[in-house]
Protein backbone atom coordinates (compact mmCIF):
# COMPACT_ATOMS: atom_id res chain seq x y z
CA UNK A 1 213.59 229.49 149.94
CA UNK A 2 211.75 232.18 148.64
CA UNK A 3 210.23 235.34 150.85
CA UNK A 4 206.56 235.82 149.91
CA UNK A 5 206.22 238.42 152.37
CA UNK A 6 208.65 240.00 154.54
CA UNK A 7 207.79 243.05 157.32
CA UNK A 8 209.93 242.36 159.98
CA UNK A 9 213.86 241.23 160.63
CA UNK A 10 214.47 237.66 159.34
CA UNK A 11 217.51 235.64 159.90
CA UNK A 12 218.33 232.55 157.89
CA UNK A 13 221.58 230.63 157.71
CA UNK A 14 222.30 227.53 159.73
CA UNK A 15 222.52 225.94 163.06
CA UNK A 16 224.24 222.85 164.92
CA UNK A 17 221.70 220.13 165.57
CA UNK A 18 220.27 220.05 168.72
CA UNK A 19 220.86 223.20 170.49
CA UNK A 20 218.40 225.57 172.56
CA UNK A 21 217.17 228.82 171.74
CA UNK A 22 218.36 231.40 173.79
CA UNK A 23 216.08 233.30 176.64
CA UNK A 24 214.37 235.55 173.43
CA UNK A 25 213.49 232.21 171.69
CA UNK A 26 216.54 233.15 169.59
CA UNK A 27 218.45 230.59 167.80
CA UNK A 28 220.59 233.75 165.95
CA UNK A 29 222.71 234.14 169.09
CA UNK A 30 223.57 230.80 169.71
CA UNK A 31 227.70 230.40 169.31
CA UNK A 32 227.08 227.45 166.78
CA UNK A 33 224.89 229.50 164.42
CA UNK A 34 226.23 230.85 161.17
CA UNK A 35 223.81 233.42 159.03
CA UNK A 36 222.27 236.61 158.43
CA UNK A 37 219.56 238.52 159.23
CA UNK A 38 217.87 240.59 156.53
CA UNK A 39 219.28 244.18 157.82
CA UNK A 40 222.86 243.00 157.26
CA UNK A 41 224.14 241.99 160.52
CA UNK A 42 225.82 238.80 161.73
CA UNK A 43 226.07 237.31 164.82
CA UNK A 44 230.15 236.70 165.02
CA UNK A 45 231.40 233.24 164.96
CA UNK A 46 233.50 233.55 168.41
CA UNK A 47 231.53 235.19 170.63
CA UNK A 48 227.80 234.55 170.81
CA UNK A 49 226.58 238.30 171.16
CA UNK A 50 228.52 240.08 169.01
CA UNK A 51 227.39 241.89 165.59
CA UNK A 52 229.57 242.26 162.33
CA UNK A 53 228.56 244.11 159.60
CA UNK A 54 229.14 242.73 155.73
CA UNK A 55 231.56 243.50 154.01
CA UNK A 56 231.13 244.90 150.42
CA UNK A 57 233.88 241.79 149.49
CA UNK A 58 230.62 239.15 150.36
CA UNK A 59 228.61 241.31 147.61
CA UNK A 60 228.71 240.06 143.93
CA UNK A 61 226.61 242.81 141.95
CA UNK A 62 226.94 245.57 144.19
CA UNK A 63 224.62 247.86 141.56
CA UNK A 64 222.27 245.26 143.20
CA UNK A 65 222.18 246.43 146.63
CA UNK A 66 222.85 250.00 146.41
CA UNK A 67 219.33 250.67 145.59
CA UNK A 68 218.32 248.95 148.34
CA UNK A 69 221.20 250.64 151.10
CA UNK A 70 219.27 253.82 149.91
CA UNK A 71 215.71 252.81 150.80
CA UNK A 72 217.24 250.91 154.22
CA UNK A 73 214.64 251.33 156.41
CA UNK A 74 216.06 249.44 159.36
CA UNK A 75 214.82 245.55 157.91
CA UNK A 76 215.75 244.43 154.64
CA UNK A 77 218.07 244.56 152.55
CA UNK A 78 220.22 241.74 152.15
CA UNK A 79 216.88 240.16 151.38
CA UNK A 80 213.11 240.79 151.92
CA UNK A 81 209.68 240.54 150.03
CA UNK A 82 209.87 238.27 146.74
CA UNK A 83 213.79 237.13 146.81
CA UNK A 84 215.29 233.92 146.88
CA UNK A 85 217.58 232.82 149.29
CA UNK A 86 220.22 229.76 148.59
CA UNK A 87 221.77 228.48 151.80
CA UNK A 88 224.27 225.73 151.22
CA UNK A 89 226.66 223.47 153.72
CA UNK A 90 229.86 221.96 152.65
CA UNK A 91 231.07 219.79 155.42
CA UNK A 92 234.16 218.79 153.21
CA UNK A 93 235.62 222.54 153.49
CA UNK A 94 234.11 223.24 156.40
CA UNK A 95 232.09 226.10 155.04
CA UNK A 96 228.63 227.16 154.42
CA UNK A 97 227.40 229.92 151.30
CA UNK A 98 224.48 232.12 151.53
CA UNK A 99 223.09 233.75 148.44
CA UNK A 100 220.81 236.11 146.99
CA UNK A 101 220.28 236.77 143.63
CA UNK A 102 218.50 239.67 143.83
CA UNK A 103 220.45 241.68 146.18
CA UNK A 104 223.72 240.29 145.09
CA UNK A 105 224.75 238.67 148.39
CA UNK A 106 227.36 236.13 147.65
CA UNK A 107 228.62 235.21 151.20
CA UNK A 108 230.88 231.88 152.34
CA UNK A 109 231.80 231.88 155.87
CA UNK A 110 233.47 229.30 157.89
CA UNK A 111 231.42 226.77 160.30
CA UNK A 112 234.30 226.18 162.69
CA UNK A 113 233.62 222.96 163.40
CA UNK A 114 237.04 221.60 163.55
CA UNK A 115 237.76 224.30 166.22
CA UNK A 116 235.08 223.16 168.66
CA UNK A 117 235.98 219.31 168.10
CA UNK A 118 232.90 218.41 166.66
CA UNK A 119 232.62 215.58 164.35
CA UNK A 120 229.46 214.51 161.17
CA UNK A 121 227.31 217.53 162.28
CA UNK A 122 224.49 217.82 160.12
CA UNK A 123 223.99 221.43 159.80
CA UNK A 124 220.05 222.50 159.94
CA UNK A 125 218.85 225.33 158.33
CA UNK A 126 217.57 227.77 160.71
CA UNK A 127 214.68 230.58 159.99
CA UNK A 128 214.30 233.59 163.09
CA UNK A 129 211.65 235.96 162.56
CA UNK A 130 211.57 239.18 165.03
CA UNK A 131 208.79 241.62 165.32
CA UNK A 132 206.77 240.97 161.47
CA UNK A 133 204.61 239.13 159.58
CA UNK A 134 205.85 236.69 157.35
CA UNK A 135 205.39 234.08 154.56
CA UNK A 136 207.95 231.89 153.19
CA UNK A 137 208.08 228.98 150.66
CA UNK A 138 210.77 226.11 150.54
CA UNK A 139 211.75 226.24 146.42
C-alpha cells in the first residue's frame, strides 16, 4: 500500500477475522492485532493496552530513519506521506513482516496463534487512522 497523504497517526499491520473494535473504534488495541502505527509504537502482543517501542534490531538501513527520528514531530516516521508499506502473513511460521523501504523498517513479529488455540485464521490487513487526513492506494 502506498501513503498518498499522511497528517495524522496511522496504524497498519494485521488483525484476526472477525473481531470488534474497541470503545475508540480502535482495532489497534485489540489482543489479536499485530502492527504499527506510523510514530513507532506497538500495541504488545500479551496484553491489549500496552505500548513497545522498536527496536533499532527491526531497522534494516538505519541511515534511513535517522533523518526522519530528527524531524519526529509526534506522527510519522516509521512511515508517512509517499512510502510504501509491505505487510505480509506467513501462517506456516506463524509470523507476519512489515516493511518499508523508505524508512528502512524491516520488522517480523510473531502472530501467536498457536498460543491462543486458534486454528486456519486468515489474517486481514487492518488500516487505523487517528486524528488526520488521509489518502491511501492498494499497490
Amino acid at each position: 500500500m502506498q501513503l498518498l497523504a499522511a497528517s495524522g497517526r496511522l496504524f497498519i499491520g494485521v488483525c484476526f477475522p472477525g473481531i470488534k473494535a474497541d470503545v475508540n473504534d480502535l482495532m489497534s488495541n485489540i489482543s489479536l492485532c499485530r502492527g504499527f502505527w506510523s510514530n513507532g509504537t506497538r500495541p504488545d502482543t500479551l496484553y491489549d493496552y500496552s505500548v513497545d517501542c522498536l527496536e533499532l534490531r527491526h531497522v534494516r538501513r538505519i541511515d534511513l530513519l535517522m533523518p526522519r527520528l530528527a524531524d519526529y514531530q509526534g506522527h510519522h516516521f516509521l512511515f508517512g506521506a509517499g512510502d510504501t508499506v509491505l505487510v505480509t502473513v506467513d501462517c506456516t511460521d506463524d509470523t507476519y513482516r512489515l516493511q518499508c523501504r523508505q524508512s528502512g523498517l524491516d520488522y517480523v513479529g510473531y502472530l501467536n496463534s498457536a498460543s491462543r488455540n486458534v486454528e486456519n485464521i486468515r489474517w486481514s490487513l487492518i488500516i487505523n487512522m487517528l486524528g488526520g487526513e488521509f489518502s491511501l492506494q492498494a499497490c
